[in-house]
C-alpha atoms as a PDB file:
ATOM      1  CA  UNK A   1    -182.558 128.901  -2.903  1.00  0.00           C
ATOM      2  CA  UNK A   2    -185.980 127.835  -4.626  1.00  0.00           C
ATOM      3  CA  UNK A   3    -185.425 130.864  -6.848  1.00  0.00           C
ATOM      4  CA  UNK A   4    -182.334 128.875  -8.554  1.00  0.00           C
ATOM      5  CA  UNK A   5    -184.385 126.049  -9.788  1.00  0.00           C
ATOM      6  CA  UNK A   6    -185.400 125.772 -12.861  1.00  0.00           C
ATOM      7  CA  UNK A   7    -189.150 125.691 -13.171  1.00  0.00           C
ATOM      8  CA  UNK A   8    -189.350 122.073 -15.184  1.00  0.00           C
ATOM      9  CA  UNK A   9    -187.819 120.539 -12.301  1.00  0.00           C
ATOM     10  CA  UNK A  10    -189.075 122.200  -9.598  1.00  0.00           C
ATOM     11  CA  UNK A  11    -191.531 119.981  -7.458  1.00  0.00           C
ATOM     12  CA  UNK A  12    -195.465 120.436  -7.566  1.00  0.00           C
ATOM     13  CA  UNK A  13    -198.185 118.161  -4.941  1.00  0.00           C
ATOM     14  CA  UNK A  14    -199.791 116.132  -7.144  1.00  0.00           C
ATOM     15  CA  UNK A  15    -202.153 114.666  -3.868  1.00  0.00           C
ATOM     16  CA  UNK A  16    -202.208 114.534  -0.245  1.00  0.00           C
ATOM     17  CA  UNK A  17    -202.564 110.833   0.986  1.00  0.00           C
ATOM     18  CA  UNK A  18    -203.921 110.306   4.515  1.00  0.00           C
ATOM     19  CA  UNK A  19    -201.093 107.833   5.321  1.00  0.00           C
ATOM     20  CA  UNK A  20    -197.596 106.953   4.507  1.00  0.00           C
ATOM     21  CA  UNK A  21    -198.951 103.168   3.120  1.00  0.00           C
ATOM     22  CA  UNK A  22    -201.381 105.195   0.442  1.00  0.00           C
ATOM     23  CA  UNK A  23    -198.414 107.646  -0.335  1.00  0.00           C
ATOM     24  CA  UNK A  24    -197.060 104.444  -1.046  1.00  0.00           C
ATOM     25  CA  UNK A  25    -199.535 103.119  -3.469  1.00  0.00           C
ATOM     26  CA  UNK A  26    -199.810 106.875  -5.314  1.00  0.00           C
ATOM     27  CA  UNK A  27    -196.217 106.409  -5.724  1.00  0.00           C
ATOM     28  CA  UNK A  28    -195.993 102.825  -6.942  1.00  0.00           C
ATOM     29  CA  UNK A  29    -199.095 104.210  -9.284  1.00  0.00           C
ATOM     30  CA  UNK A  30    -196.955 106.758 -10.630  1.00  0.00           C
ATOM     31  CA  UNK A  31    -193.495 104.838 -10.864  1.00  0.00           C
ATOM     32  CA  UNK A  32    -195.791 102.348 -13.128  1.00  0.00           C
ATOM     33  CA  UNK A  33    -196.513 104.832 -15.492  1.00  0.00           C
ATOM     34  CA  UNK A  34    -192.911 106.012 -15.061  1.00  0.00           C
ATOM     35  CA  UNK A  35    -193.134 109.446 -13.238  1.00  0.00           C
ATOM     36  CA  UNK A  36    -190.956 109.995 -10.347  1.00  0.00           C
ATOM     37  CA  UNK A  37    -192.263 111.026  -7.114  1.00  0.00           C
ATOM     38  CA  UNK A  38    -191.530 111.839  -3.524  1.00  0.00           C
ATOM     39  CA  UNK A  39    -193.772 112.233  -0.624  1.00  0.00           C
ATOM     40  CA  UNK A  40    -193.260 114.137   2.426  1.00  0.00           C
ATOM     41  CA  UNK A  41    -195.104 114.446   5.580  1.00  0.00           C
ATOM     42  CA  UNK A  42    -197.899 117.402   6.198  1.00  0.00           C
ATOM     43  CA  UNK A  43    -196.984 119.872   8.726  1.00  0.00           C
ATOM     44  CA  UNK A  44    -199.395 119.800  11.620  1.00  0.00           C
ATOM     45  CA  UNK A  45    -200.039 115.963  11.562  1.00  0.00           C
ATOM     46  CA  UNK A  46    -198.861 113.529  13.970  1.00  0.00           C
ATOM     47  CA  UNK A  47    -195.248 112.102  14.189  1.00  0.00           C
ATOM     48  CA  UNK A  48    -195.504 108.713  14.879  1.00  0.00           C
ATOM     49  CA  UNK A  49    -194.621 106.220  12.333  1.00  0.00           C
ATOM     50  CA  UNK A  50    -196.334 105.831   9.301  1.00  0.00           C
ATOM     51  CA  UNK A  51    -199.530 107.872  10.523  1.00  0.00           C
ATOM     52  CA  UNK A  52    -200.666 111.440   9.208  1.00  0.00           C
ATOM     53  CA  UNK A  53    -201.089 112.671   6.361  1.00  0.00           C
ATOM     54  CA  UNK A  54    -197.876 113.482   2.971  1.00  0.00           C
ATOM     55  CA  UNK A  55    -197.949 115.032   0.324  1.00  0.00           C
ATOM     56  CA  UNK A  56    -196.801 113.258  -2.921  1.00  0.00           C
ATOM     57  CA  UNK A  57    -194.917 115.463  -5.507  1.00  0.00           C
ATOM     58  CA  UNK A  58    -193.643 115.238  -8.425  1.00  0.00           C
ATOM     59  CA  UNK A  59    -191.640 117.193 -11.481  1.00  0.00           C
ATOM     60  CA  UNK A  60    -193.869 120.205 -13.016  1.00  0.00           C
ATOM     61  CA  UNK A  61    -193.699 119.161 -16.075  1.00  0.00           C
ATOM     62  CA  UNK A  62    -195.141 115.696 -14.878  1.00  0.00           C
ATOM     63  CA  UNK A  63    -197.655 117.243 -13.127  1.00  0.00           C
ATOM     64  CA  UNK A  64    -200.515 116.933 -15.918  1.00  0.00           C
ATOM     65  CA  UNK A  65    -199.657 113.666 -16.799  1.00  0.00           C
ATOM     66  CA  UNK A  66    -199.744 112.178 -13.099  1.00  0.00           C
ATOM     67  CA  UNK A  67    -202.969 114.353 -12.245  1.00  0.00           C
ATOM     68  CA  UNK A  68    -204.467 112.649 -15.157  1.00  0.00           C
ATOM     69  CA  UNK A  69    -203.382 108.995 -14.549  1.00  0.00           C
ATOM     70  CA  UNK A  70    -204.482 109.472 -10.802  1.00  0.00           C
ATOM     71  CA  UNK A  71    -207.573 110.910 -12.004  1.00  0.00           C
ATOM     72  CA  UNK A  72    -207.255 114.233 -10.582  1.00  0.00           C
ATOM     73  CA  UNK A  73    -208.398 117.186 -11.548  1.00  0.00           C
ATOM     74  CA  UNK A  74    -206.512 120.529 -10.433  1.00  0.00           C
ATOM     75  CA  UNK A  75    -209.044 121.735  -7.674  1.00  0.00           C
ATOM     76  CA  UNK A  76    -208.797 117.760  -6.044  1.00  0.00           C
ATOM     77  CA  UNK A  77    -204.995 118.115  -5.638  1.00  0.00           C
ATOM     78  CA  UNK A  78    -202.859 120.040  -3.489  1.00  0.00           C
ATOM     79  CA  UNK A  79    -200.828 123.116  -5.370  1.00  0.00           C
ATOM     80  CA  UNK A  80    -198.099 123.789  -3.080  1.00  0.00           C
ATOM     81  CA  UNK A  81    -194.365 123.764  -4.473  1.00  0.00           C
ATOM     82  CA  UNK A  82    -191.927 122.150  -2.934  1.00  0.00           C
ATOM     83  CA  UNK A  83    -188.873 124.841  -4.072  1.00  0.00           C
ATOM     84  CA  UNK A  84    -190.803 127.872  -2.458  1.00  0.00           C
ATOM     85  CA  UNK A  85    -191.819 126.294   1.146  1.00  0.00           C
ATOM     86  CA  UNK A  86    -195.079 125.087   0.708  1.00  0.00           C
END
């Protein structure tokens, strides 16, 4: 029920990577700068292994801080939330 969580910890894309290896590195980028993270894989993209593209999300109220260290501005990244489906 995505309604039920609460809107600081509810999860926001941060980026899309083209791989699982450079959701890797986002993630390793962020954990430096100690901001969790999570990627999942894109709908529509292939299956196999560590191809196609994921999304990497992370806390909303991280969201400005890890848009900034990744150099991101809010049109680059992705929007979707995690808690409503997207």
């Amino acid at each position: 029920m995505a309604e039920d969580i609460p809107e600081e910890t509810a999860l926001q894309v941060v980026a899309t990577a083209g791989s699982e290896p450079e959701a890797d590195v986002i993630r390793q980028r962020l954990e430096s700068a100690g901001i969790s993270s999570v990627a999942q894989r894109t709908i529509g993209g292939p299956e196999w292994g560590a191809s196609g593209s994921r999304y990497v999300y992370v806390r909303a109220h991280d969201l400005e801080r890890a848009r900034d260290l990744l150099g991101l501005t809010g049109t680059e990244s992705d929007s979707g939330d995690l808690s409503s489906g997207r």
